[in-house]
Protein backbone atom coordinates (compact mmCIF):
# COMPACT_ATOMS: atom_id res chain seq x y z
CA UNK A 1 169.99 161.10 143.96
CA UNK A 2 171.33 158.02 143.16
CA UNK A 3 173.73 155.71 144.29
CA UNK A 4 177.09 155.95 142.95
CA UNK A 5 177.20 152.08 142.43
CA UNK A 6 174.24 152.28 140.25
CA UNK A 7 175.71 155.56 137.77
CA UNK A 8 178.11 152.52 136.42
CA UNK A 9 174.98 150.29 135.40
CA UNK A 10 173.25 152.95 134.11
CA UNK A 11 173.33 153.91 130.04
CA UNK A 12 171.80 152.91 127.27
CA UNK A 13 169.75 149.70 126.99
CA UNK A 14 166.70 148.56 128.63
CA UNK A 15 166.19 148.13 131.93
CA UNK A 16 163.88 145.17 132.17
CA UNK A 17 163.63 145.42 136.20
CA UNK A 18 160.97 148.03 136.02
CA UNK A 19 157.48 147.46 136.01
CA UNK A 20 156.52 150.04 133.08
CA UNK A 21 159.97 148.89 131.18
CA UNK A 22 157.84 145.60 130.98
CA UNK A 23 154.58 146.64 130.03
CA UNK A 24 156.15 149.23 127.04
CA UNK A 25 158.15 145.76 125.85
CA UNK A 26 155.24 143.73 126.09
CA UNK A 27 153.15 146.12 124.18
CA UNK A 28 155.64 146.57 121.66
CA UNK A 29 156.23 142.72 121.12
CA UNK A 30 152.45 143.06 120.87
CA UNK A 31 152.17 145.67 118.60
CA UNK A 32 154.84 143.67 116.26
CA UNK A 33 153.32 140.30 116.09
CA UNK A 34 149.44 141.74 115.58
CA UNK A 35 150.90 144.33 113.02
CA UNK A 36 153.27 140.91 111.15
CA UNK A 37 151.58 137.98 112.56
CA UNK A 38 147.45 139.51 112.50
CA UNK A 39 147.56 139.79 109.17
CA UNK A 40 148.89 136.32 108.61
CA UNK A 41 146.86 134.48 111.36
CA UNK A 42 143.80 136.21 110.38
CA UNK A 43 144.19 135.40 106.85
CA UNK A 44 145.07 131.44 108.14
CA UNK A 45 141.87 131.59 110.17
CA UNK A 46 140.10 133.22 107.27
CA UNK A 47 141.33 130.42 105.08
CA UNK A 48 140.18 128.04 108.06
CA UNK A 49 137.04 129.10 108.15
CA UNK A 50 136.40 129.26 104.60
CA UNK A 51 137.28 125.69 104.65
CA UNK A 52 135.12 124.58 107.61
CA UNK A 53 132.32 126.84 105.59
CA UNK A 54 132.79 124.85 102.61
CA UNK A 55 133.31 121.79 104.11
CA UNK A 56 129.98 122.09 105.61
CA UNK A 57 128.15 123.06 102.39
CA UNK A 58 129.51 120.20 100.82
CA UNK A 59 128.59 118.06 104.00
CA UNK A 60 124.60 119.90 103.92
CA UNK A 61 125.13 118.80 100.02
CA UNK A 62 125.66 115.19 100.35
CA UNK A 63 123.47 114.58 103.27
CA UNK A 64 120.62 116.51 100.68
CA UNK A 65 122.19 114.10 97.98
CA UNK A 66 121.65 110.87 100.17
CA UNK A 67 118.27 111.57 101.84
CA UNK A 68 117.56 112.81 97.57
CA UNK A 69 119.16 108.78 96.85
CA UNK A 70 117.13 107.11 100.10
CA UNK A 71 113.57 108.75 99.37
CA UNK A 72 114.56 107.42 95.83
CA UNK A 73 115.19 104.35 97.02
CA UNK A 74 111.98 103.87 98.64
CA UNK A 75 110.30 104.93 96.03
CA UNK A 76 111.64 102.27 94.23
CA UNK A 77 111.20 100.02 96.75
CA UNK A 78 107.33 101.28 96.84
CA UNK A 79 107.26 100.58 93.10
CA UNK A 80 109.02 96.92 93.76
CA UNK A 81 106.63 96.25 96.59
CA UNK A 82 103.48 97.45 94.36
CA UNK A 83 104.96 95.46 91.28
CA UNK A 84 105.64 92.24 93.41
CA UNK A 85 101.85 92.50 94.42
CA UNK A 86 100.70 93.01 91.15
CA UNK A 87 102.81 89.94 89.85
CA UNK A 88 101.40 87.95 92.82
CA UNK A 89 97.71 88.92 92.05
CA UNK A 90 98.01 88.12 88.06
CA UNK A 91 99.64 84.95 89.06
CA UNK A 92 96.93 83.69 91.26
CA UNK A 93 94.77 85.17 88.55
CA UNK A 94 96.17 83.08 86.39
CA UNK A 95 96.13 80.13 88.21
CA UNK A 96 92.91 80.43 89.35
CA UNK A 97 91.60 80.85 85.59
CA UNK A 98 93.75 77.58 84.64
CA UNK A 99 92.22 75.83 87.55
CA UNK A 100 88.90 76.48 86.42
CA UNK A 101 89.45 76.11 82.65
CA UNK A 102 90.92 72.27 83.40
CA UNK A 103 88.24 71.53 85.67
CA UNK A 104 85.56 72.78 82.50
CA UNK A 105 87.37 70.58 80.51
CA UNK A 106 87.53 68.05 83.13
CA UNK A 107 83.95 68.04 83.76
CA UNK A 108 82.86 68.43 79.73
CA UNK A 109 84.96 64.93 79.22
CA UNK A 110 83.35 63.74 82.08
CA UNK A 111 79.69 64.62 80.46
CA UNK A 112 80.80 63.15 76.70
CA UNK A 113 82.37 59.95 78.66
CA UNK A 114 79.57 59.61 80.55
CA UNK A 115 77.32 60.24 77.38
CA UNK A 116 79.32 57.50 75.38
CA UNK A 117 78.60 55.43 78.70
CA UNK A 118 74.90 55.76 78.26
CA UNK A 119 75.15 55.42 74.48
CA UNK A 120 77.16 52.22 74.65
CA UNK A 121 74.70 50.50 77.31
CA UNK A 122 72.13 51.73 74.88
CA UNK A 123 73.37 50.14 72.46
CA UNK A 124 74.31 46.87 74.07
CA UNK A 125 70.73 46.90 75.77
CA UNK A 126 69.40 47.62 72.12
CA UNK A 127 71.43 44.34 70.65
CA UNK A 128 70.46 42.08 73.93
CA UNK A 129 66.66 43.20 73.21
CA UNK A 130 67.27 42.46 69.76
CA UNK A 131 68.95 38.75 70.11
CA UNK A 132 65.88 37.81 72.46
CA UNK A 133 63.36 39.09 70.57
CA UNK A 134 65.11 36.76 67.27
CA UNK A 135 65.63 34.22 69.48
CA UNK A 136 61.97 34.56 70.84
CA UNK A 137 60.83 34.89 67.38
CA UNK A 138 62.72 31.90 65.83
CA UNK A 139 61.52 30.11 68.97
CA UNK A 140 57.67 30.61 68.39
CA UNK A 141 58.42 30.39 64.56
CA UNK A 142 59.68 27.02 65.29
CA UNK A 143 56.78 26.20 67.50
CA UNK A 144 54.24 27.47 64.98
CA UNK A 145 55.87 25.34 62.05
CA UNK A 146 55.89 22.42 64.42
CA UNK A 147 52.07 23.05 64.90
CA UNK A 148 51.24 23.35 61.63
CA UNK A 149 53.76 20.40 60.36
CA UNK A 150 51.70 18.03 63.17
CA UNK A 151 48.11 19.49 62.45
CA UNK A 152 45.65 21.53 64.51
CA UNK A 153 44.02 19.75 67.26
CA UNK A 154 40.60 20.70 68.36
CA UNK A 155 41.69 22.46 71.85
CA UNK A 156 44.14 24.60 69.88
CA UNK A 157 41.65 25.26 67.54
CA UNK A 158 39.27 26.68 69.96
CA UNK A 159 42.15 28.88 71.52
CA UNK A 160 42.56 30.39 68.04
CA UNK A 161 39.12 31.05 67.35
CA UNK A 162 38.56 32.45 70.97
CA UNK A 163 41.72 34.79 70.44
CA UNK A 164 40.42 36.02 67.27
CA UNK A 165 37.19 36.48 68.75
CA UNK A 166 38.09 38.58 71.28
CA UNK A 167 40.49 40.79 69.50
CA UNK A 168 37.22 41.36 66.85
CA UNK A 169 35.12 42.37 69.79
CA UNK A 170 37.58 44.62 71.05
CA UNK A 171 38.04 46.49 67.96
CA UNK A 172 34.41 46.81 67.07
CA UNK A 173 34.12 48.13 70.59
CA UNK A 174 36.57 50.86 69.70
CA UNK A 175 35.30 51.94 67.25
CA UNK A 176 31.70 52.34 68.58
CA UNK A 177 33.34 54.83 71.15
């Protein structure tokens, strides 16, 4: 039996110095927030990870979007690379063939420079040849009209006839052979 002291404490309400009384209260507590709160929490932590889900998707998106933009981009840079090269190629091309197209014309006024060289030494040559032989000419002209203008002496005479001579002689012998 119990105590008479403890008949006055005892009626309704719960007795939260028992063991059991604790583990009924905790289970109902329990029972209250899974049955109010559950639903709520797992609906926040479905929301959550519907979030982190689609955050991730978007994430897997734009790092597929950026490696899509860098392979581009090297690509492009590829193209650049292959188009600077190109550029550089034609451009030493280029200045190779206007190298040797100015040197061509370099040497071709060299040849006609060179040819109006020879022509005008020719030419002067030709006029120098031709003033000496006039001035030979008018000198042996003179001499001969001198001759004749003093007379033919007989050792000049002989020289004649001996010249004549021998030029006769060597065109009979010509013509024998």
């Amino acid at each position: 039996m119990l105590p008479l002291g403890s008949l006055a404490s005892v009626g309704f309400g719960i007795n939260t110095n028992i063991f059991e009384t604790n583990i009924i209260n905790l289970a109902a507590v329990f029972f209250v927030v899974v049955s109010f709160v559950g639903n709520n929490l797992s609906a926040l932590l479905d929301d959550r990870k519907k979030t982190i889900l689609s955050n991730l998707e978007e994430a897997n998106q734009r790092a597929l979007d950026a490696k899509e933009k860098l392979n581009n981009a090297k690509a492009q840079l590829l193209l650049a690379k292959k188009k600077a090269q190109e550029i550089r190629e034609e451009g030493i091309y280029r200045a190779t063939s206007e190298i040797n197209t100015v040197v061509s014309q370099h040497e071709i006024r060299l040849a006609k420079l060179e040819d109006f060289q020879n022509e005008t030494i020719q030419f002067y040559q030709q006029k120098a040849f031709k003033e000496a032989y006039l001035y030979v000419v008018s000198r042996i002209m003179t001499r001969v009209r001198e001759r004749l203008n003093r007379g033919l002496d007989s050792t000049y005479h002989v020289v004649v006839n001996n010249f004549y001579v021998s030029r006769f002689t060597v065109a009979a012998f010509n013509e024998t052979k």
